[in-house]
N, C-alpha and C. Protein backbone atom coordinates (compact mmCIF):
# COMPACT_ATOMS: atom_id res chain seq x y z
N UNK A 1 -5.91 23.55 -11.32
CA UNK A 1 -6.55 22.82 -10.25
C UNK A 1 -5.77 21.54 -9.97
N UNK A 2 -4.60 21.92 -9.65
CA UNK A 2 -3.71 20.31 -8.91
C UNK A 2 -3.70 19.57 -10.20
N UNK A 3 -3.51 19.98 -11.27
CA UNK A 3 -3.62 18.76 -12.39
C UNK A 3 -1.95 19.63 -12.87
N UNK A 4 -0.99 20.35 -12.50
CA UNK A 4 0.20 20.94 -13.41
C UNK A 4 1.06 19.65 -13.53
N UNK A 5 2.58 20.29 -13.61
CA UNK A 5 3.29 19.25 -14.44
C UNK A 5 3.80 18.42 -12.97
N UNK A 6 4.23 18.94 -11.43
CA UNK A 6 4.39 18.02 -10.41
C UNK A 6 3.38 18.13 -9.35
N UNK A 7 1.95 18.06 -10.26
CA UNK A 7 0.65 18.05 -9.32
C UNK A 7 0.83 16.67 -8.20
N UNK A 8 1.85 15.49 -9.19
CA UNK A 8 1.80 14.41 -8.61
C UNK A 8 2.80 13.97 -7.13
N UNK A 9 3.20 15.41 -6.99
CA UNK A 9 4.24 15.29 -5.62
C UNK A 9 3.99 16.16 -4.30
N UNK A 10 2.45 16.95 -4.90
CA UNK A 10 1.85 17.22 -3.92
C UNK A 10 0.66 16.90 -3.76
N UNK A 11 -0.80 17.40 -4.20
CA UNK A 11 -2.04 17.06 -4.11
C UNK A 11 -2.41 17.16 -5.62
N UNK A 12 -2.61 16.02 -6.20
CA UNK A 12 -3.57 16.31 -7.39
C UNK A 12 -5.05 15.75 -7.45
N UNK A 13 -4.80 16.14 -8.38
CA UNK A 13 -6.81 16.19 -8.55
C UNK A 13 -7.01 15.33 -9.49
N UNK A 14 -7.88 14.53 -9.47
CA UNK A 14 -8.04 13.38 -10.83
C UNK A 14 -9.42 13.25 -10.93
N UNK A 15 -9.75 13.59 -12.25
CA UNK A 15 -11.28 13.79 -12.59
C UNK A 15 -11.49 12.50 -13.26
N UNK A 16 -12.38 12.03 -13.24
CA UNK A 16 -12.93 10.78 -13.93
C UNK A 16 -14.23 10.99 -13.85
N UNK A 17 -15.30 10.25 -15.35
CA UNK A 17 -16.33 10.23 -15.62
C UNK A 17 -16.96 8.65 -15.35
N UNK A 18 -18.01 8.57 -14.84
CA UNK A 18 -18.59 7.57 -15.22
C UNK A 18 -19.86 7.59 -15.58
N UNK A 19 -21.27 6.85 -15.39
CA UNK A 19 -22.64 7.18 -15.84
C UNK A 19 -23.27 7.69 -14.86
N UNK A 20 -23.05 7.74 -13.82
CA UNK A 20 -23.65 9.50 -12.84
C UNK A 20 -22.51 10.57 -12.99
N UNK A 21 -21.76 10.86 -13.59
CA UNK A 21 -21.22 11.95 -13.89
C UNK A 21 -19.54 11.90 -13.49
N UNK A 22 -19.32 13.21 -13.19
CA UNK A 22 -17.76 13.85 -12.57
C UNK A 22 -17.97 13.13 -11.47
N UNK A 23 -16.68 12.50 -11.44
CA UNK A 23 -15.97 12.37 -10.06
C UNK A 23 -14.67 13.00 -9.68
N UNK A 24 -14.46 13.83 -8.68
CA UNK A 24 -12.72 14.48 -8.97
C UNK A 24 -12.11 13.49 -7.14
N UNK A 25 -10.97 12.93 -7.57
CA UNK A 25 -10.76 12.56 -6.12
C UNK A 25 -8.92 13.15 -6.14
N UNK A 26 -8.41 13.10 -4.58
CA UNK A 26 -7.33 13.62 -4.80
C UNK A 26 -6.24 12.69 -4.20
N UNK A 27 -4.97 12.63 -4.86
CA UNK A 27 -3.80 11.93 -4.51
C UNK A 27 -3.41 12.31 -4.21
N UNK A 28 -2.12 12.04 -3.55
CA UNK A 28 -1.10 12.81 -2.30
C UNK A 28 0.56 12.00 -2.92
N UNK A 29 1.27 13.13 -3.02
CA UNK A 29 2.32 12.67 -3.22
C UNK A 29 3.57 12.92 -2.42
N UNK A 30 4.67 13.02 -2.38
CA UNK A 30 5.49 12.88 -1.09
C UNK A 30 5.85 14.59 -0.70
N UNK A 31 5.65 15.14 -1.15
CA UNK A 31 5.73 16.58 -0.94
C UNK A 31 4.04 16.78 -0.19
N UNK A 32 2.88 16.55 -0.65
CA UNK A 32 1.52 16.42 -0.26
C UNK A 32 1.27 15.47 1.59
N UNK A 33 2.27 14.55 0.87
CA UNK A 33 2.13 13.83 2.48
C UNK A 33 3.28 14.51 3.57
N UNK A 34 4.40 15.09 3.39
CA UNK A 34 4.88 16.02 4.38
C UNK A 34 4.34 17.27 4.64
N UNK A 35 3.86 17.70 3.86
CA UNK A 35 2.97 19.11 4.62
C UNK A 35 2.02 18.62 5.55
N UNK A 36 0.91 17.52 5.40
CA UNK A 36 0.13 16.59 5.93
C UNK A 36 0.82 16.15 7.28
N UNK A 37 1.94 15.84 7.50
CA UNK A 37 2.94 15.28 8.72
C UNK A 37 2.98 16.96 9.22
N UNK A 38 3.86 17.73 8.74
CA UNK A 38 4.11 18.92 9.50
C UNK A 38 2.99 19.87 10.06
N UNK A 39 1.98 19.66 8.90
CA UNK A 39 0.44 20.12 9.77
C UNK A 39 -0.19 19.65 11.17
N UNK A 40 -0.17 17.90 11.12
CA UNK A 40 -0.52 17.19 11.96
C UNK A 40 0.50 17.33 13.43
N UNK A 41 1.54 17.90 13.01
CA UNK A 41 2.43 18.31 14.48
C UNK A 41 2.49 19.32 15.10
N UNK A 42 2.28 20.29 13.95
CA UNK A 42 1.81 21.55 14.61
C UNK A 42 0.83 21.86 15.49
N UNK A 43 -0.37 21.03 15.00
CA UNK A 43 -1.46 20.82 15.78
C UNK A 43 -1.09 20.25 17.26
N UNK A 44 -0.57 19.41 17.43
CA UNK A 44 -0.13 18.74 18.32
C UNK A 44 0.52 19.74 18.89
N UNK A 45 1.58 20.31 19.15
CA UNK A 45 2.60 20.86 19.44
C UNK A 45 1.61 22.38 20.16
N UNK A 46 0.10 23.23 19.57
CA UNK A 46 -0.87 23.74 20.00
C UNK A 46 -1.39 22.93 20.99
N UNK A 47 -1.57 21.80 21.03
CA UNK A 47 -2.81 21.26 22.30
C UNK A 47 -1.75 21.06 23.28
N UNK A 48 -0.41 20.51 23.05
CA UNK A 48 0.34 20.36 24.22
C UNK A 48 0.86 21.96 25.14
N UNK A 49 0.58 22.53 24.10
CA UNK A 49 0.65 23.66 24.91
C UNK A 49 -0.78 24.38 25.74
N UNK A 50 -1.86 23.31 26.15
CA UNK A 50 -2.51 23.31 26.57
C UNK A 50 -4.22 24.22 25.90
N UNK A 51 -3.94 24.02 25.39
CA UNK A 51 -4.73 25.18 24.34
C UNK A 51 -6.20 24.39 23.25
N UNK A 52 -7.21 24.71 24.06
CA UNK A 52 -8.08 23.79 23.36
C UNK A 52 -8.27 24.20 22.05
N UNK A 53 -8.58 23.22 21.04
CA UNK A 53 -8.46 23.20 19.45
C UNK A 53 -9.67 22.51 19.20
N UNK A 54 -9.93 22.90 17.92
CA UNK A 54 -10.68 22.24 17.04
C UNK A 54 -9.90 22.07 15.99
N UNK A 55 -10.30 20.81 15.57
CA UNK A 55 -9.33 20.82 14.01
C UNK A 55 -10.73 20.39 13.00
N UNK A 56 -10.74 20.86 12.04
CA UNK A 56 -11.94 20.99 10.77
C UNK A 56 -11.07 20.17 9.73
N UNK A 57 -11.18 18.83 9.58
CA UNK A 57 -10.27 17.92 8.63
C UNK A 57 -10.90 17.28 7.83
N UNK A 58 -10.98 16.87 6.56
CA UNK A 58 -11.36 16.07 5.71
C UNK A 58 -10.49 15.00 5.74
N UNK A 59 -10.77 13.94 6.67
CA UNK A 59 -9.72 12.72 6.37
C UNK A 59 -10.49 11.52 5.18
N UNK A 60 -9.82 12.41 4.12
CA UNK A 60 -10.22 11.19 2.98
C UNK A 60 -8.75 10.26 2.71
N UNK A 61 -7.82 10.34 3.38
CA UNK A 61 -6.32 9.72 3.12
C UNK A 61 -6.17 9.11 3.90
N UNK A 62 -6.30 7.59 3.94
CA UNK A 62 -6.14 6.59 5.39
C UNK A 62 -5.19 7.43 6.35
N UNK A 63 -3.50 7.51 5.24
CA UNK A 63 -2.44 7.63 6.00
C UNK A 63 -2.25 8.91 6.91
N UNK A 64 -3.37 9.69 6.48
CA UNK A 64 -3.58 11.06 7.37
C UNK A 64 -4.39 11.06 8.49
N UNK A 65 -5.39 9.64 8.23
CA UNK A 65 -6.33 9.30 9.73
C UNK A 65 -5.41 8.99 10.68
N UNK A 66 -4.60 7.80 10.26
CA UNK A 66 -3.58 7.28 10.83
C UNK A 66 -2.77 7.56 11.66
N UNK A 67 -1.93 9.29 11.06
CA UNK A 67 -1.31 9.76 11.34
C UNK A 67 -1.89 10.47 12.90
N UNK A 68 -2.86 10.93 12.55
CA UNK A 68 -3.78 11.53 13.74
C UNK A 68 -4.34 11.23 14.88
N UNK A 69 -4.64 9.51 14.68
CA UNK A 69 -4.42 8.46 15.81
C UNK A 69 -3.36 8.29 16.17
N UNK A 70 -2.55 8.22 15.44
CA UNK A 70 -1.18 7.92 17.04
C UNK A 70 -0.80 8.72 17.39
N UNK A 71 -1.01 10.26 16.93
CA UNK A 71 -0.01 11.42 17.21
C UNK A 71 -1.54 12.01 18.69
N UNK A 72 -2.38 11.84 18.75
CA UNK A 72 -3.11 12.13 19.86
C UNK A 72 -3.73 11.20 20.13
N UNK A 73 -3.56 10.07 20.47
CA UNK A 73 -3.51 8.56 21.36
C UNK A 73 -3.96 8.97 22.64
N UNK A 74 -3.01 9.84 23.53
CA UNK A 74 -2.72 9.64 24.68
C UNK A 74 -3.75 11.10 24.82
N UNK A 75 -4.52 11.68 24.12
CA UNK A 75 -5.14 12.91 24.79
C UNK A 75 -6.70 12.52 24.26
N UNK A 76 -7.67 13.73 24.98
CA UNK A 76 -9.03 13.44 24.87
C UNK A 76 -9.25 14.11 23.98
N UNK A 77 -10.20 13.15 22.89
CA UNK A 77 -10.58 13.61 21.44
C UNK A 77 -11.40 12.93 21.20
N UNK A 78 -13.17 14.32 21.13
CA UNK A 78 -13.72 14.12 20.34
C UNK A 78 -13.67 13.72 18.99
N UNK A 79 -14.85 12.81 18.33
CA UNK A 79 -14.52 12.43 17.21
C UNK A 79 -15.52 12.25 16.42
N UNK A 80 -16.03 14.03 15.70
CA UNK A 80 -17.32 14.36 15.12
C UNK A 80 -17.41 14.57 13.45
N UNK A 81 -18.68 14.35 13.15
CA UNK A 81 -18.67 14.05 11.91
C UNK A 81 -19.55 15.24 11.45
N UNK A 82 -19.67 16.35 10.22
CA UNK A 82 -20.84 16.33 9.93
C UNK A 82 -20.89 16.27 8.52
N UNK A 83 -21.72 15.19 8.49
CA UNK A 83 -22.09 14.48 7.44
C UNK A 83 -23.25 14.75 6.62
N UNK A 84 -23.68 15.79 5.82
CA UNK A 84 -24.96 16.05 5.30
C UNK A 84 -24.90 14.64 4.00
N UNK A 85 -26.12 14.80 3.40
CA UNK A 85 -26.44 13.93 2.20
C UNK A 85 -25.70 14.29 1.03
N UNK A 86 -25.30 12.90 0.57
CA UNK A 86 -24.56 13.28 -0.98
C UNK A 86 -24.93 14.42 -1.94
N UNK A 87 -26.44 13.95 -2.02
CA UNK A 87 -27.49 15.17 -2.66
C UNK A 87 -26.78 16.86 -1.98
N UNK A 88 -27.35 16.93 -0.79
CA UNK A 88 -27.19 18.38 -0.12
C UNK A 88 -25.25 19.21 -0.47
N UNK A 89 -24.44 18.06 -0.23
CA UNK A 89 -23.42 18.55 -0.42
C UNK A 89 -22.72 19.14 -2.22
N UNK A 90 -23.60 17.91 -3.19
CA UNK A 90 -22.70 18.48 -4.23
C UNK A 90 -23.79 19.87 -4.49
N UNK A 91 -24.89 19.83 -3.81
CA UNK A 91 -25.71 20.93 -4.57
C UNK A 91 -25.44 22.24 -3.83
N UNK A 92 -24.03 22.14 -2.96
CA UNK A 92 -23.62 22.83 -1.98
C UNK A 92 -22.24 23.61 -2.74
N UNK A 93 -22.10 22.35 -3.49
CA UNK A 93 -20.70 22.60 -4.38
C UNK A 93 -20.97 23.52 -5.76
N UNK A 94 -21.84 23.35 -6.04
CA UNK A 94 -22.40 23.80 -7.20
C UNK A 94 -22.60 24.93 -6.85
N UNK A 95 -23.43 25.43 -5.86
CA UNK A 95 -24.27 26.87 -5.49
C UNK A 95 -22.87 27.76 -5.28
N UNK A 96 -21.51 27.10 -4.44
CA UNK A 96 -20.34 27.76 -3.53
C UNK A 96 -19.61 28.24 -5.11
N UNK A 97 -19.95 27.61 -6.19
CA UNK A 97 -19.08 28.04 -7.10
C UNK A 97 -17.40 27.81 -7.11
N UNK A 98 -16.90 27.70 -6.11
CA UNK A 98 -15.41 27.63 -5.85
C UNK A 98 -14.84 26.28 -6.14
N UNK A 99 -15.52 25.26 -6.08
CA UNK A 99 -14.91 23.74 -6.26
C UNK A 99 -15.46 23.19 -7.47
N UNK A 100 -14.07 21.88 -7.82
CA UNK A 100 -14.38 21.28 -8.85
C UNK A 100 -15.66 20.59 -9.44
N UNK A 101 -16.48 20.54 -9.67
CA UNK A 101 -17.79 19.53 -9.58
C UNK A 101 -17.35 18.58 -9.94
N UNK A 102 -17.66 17.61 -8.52
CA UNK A 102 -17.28 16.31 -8.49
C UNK A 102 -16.70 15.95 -7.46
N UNK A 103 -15.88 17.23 -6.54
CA UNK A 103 -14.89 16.94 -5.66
C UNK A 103 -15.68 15.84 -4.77
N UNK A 104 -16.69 16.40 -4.23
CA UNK A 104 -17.54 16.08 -3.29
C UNK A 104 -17.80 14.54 -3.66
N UNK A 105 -18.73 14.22 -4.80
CA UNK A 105 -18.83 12.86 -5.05
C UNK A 105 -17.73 12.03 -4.57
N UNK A 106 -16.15 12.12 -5.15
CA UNK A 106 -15.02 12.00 -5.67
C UNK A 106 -14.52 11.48 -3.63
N UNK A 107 -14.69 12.50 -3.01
CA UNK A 107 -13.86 11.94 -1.55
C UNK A 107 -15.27 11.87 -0.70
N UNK A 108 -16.27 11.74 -0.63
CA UNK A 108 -17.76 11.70 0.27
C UNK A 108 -17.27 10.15 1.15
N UNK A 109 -17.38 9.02 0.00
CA UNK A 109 -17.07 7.77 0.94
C UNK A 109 -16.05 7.39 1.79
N UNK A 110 -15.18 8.42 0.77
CA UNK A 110 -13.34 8.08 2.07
C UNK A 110 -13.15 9.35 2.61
N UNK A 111 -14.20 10.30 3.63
CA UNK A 111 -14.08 10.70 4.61
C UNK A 111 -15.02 10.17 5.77
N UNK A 112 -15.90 9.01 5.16
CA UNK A 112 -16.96 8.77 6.22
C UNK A 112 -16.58 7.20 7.00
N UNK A 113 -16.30 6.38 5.64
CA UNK A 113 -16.03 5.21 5.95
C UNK A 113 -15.18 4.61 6.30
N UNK A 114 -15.20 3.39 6.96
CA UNK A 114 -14.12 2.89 7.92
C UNK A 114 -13.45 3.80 9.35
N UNK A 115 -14.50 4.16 9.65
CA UNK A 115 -14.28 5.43 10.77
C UNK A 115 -15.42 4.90 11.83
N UNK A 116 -15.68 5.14 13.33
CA UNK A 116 -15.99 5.06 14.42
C UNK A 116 -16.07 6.96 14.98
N UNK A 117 -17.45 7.23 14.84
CA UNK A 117 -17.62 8.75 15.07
C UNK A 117 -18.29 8.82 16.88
N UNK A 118 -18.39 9.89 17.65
CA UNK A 118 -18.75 10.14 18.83
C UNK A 118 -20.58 10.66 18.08
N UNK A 119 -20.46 11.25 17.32
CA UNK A 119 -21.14 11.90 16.39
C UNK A 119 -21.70 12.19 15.80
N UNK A 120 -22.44 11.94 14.51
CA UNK A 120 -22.91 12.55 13.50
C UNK A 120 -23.82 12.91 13.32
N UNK A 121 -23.36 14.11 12.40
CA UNK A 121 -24.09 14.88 12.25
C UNK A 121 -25.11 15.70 11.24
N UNK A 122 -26.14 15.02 10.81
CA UNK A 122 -26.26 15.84 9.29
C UNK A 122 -26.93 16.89 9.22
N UNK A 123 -25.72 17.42 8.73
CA UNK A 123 -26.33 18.66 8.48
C UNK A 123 -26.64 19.40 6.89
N UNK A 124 -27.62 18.50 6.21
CA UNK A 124 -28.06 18.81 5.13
C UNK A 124 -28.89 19.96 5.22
N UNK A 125 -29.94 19.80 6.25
CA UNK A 125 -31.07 21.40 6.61
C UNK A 125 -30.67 21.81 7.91
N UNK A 126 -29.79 22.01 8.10
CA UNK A 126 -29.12 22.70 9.58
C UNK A 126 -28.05 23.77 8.97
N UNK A 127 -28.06 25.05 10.06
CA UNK A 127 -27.46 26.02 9.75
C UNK A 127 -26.10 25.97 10.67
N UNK A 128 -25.29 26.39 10.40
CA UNK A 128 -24.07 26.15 10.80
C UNK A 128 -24.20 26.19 12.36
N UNK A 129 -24.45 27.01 12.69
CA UNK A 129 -25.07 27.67 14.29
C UNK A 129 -25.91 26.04 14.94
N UNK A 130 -26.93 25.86 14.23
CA UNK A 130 -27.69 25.14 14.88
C UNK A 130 -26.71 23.32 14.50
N UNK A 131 -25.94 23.13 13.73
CA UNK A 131 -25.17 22.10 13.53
C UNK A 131 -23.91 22.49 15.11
N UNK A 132 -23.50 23.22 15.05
CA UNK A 132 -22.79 23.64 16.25
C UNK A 132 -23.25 23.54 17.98
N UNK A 133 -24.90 23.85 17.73
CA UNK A 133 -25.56 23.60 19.22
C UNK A 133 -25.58 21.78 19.56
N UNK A 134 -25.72 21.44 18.35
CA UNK A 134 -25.91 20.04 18.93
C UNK A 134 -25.05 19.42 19.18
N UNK A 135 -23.47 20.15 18.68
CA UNK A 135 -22.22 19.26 18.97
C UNK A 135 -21.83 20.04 20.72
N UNK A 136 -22.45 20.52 20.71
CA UNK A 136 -22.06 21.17 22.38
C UNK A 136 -22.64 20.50 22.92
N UNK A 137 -24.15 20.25 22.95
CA UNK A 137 -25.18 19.37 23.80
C UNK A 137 -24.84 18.31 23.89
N UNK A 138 -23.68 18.09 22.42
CA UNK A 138 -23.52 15.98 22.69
C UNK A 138 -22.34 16.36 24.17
N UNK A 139 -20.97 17.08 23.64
CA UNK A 139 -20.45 17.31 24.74
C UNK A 139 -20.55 17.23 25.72
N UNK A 140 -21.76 18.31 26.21
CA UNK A 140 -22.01 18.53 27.77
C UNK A 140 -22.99 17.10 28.00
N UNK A 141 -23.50 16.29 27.54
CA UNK A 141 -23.99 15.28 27.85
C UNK A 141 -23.27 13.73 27.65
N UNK A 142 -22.52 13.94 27.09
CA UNK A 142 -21.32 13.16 27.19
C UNK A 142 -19.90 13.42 27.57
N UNK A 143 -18.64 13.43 28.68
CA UNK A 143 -17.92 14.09 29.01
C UNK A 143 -16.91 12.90 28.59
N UNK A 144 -17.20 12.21 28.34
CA UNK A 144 -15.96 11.21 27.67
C UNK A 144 -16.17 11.02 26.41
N UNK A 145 -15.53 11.30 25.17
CA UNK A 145 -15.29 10.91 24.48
C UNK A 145 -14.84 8.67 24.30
N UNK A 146 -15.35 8.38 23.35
CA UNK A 146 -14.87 7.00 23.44
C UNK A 146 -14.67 6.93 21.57
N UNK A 147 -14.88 7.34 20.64
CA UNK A 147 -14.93 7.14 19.66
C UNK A 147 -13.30 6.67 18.94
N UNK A 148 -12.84 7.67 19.50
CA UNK A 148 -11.06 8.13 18.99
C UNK A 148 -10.18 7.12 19.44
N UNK A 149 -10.57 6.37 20.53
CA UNK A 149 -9.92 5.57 21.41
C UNK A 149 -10.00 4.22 20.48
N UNK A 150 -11.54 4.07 20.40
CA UNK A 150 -12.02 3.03 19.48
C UNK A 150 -11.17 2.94 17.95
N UNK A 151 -11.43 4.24 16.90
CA UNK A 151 -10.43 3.68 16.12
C UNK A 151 -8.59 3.58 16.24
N UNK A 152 -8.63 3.94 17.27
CA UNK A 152 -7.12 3.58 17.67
C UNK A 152 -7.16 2.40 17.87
N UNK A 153 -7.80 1.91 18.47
CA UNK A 153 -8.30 0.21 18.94
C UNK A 153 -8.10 -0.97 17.43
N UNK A 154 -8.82 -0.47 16.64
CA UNK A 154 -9.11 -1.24 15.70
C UNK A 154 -8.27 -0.92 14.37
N UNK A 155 -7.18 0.52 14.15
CA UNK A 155 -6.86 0.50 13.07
C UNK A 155 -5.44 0.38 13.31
N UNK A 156 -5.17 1.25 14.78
CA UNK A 156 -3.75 1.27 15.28
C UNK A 156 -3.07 0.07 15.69
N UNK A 157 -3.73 -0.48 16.72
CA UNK A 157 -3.57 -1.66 17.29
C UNK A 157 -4.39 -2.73 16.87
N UNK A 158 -5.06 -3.07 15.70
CA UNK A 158 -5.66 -4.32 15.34
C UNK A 158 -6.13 -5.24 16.16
């Protein structure tokens, strides 16, 4: 689990305990942050070819928010969150079986915070479907996005 001998030059995983339990959070190392760059262009390189996208991102890595503000600056981007409860998600992690326990604790605050959403959304008792209707309804009732612009405003340009 991202912990081998050059976990530290791509994504590792770092578990730490404290008195509420596991925390696992993850580092990025320079092999981790160019896949991160070549992902983030690819994407780009899809919308310029006119082609509407969704991108499904966990930005718990400033330098990957970052990256994503200036590289679509100049285009219209929603900027949605869904955010269920700390509670709902690790007991989400636990039930999915597939992740570290802890991950969730471990990156929850540095995908939410210091961010400006169009958005959010919790979907702690919402089913994927019905978390999905309401991001259409915000859409069609809002046709401008302003969120994305905003943290460009404040993180890009200070």
């Amino acid at each position: 689990m991202g912990d081998g001998r050059e976990a530290h030059l791509g994504y590792q995983f770092v578990r730490t305990d404290d008195a509420i339990g596991t925390k696992i959070e993850v580092k990025k190392g320079a092999f981790g942050n160019l896949l991160s760059q070549s992902l983030h262009r690819a994407l780009r390189v899809i919308v310029d070819h006119q082609i509407p996208l969704i991108i499904d991102d966990l930005l718990f890595i400033e330098d990957d928010f970052k990256d994503y503000l200036k590289l679509f600056e100049d285009r219209e981007v929603y900027f949605i969150a869904l955010k269920p409860s700390k509670v709902a998600l690790e007991q989400r992690e636990i039930q999915r079986g597939d992740r570290g326990v802890g991950l969730a604790r471990g990156l929850y605050d540095a995908v939410y915070e210091n961010k400006i959403f169009d958005l959010v959304v919790d979907s702690s008792h919402l089913t994927p479907e019905e978390s999905a209707q309401m991001i259409l309804d915000y859409i069609q009732a809002n046709p401008q996005p302003t969120a994305f612009q905003k943290n460009i405003n404040e993180i890009i340009k200070g």
